[in-house]
C-alpha atoms as a PDB file:
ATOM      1  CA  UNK A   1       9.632   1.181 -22.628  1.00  0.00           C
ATOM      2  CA  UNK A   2       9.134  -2.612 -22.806  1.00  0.00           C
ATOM      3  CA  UNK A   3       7.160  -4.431 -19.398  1.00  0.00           C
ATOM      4  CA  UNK A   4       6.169  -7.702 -21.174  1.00  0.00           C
ATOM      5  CA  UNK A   5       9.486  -9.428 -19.892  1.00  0.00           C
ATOM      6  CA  UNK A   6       9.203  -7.262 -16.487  1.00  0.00           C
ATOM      7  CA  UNK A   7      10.796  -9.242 -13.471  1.00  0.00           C
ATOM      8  CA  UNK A   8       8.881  -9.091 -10.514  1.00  0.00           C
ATOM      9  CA  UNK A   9      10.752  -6.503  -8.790  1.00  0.00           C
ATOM     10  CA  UNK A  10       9.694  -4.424 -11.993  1.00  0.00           C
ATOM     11  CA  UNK A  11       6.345  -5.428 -11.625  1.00  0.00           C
ATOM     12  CA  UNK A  12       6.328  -4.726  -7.932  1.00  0.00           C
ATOM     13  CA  UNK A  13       8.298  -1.013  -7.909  1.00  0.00           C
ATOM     14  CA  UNK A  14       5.333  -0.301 -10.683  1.00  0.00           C
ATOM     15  CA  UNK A  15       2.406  -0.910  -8.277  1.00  0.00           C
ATOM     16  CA  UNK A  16       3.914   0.685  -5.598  1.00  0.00           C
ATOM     17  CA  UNK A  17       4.616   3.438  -7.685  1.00  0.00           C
ATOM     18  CA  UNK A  18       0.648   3.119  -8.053  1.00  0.00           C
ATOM     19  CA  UNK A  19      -0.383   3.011  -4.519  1.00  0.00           C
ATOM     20  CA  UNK A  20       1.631   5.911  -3.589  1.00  0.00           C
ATOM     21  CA  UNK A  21      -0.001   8.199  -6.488  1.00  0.00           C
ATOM     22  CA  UNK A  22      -3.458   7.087  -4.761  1.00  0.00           C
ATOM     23  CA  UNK A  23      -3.903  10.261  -3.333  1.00  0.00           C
ATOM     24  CA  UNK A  24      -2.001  12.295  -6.767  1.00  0.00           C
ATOM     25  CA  UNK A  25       1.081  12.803  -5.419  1.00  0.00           C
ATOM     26  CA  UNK A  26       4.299  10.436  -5.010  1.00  0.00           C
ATOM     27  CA  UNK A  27       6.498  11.770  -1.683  1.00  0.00           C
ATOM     28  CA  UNK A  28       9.937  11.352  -1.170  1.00  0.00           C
ATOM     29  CA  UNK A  29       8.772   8.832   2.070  1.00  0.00           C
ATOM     30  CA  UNK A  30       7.262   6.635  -0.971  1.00  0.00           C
ATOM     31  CA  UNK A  31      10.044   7.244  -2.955  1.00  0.00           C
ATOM     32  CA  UNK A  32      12.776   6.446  -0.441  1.00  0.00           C
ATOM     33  CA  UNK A  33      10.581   3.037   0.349  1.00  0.00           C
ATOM     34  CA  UNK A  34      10.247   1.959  -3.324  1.00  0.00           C
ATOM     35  CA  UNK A  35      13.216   3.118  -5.487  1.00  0.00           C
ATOM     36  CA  UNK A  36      15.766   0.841  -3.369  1.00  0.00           C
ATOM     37  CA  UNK A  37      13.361  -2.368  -4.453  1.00  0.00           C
ATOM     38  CA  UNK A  38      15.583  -1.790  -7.954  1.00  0.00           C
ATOM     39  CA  UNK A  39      18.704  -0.533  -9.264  1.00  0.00           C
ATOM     40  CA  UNK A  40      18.317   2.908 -10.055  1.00  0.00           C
ATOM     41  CA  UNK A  41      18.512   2.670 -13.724  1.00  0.00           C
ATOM     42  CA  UNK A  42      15.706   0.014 -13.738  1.00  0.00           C
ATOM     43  CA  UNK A  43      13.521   2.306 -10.981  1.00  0.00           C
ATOM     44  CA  UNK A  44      13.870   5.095 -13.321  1.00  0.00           C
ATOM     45  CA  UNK A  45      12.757   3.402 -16.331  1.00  0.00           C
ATOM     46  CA  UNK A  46       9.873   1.948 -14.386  1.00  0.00           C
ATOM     47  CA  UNK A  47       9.227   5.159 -12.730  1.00  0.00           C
ATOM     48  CA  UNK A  48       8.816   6.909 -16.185  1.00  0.00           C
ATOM     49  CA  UNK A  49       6.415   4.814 -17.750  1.00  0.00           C
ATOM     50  CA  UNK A  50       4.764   5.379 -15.052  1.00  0.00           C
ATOM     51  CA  UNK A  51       4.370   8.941 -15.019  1.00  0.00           C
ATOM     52  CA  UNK A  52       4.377   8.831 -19.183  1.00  0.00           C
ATOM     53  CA  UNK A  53       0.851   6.216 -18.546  1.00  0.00           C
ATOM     54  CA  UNK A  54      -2.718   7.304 -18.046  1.00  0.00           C
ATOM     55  CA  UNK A  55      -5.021   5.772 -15.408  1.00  0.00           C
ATOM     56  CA  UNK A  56      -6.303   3.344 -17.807  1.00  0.00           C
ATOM     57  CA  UNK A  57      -2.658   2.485 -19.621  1.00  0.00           C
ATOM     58  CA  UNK A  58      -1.249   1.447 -15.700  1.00  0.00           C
ATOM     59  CA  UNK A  59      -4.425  -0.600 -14.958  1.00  0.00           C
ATOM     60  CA  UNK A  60      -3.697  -2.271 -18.232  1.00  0.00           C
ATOM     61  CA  UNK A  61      -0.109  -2.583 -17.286  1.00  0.00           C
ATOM     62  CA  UNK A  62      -0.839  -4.075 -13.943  1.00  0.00           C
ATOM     63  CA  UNK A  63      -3.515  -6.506 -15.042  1.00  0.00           C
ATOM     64  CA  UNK A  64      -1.189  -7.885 -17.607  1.00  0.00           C
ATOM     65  CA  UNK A  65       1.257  -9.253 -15.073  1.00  0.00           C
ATOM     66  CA  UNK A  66      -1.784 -10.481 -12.724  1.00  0.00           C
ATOM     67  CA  UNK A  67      -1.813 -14.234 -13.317  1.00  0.00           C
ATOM     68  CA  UNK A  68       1.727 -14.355 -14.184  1.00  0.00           C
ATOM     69  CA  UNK A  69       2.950 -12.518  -9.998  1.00  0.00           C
ATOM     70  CA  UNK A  70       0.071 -12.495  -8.573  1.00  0.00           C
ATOM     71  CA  UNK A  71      -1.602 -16.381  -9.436  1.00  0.00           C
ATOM     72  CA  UNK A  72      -1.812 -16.903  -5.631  1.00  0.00           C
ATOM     73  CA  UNK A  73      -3.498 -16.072  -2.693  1.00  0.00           C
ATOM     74  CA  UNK A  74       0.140 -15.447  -0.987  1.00  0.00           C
ATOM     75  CA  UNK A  75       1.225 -13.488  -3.719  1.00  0.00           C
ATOM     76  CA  UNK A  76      -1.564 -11.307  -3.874  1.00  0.00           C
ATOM     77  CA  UNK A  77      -1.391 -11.261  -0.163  1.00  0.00           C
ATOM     78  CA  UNK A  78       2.389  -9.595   0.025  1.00  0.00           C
ATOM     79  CA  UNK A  79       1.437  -7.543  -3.063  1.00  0.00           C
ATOM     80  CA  UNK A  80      -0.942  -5.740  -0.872  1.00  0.00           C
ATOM     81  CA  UNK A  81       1.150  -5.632   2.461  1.00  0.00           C
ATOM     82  CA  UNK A  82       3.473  -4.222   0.639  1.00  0.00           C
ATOM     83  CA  UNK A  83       0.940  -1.221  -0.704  1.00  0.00           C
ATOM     84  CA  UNK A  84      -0.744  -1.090   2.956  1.00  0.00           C
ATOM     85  CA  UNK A  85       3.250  -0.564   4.028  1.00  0.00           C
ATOM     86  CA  UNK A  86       3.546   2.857   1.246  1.00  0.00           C
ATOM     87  CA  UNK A  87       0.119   3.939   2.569  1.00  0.00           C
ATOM     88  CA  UNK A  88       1.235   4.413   5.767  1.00  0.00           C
ATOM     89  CA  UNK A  89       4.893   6.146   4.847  1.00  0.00           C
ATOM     90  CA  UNK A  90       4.050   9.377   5.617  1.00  0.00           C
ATOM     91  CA  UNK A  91       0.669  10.026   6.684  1.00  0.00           C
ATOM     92  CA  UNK A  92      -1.249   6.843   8.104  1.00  0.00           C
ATOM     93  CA  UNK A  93      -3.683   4.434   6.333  1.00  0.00           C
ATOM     94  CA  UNK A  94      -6.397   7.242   4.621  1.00  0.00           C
ATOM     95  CA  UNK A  95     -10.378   6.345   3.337  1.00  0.00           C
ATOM     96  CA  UNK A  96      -8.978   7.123  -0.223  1.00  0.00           C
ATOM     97  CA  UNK A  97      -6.417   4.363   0.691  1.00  0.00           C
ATOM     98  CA  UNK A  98      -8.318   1.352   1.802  1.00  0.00           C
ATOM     99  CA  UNK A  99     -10.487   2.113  -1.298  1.00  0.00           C
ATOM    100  CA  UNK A 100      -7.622   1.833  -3.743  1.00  0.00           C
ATOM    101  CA  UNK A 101      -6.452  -1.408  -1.668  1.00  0.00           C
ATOM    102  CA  UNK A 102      -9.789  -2.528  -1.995  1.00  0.00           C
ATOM    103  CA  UNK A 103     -10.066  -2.140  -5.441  1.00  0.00           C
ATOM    104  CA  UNK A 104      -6.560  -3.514  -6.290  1.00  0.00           C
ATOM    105  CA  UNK A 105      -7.646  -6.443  -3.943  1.00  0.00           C
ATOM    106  CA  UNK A 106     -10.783  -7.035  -6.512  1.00  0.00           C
ATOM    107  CA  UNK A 107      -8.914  -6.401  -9.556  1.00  0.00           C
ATOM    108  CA  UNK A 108      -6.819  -8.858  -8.721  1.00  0.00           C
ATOM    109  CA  UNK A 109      -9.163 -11.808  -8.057  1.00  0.00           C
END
């Protein structure tokens, strides 16, 4: 699948997508909050490359669209309300969580 002309709604069901598999599993709470940020033929294709990508292949993926969605501090900012919002879908906000928010957070300086 092609991401280099991603929208940001691509972009953004991708890295949520991320932060839910923080803890190696997606639920159907994180699914039923991301998949409607889409159509469904556009979540599925994002969704699949995805699950097709190793740890280093999403990183990659999500680094590529940094400057071009996530240039400001604002846009960074609802990029990471918006993971802190699939942390807490089912479960609450977890250690393993804030890590991977913190780590997104750096990444994306």
């Amino acid at each position: 699948m092609q991401y280099e002309n991603w929208s940001y709604e691509e972009f953004h069901a991708f890295v949520l997508l991320y932060a839910a598999n923080t803890d190696g599993n997606v639920t159907e709470d994180e699914e039923r909050l991301i998949s409607p940020t889409l159509p469904a033929e556009s979540y599925a294709r994002v969704r699949e490359l995805f699950f097709k990508s190793s740890d280093a292949e999403v990183l990659d993926i999500i680094v590529a669209f940094k400057n071009k969605y996530c240039g400001t501090p604002a846009d960074k900012e609802r990029i990471l309300a918006d993971m802190r919002a699939v942390f807490e879908a089912h479960h609450g906000f977890e250690q393993i969580e804030r890590e991977m928010l913190h780590m997104f957070d750096k990444l994306m300086c």
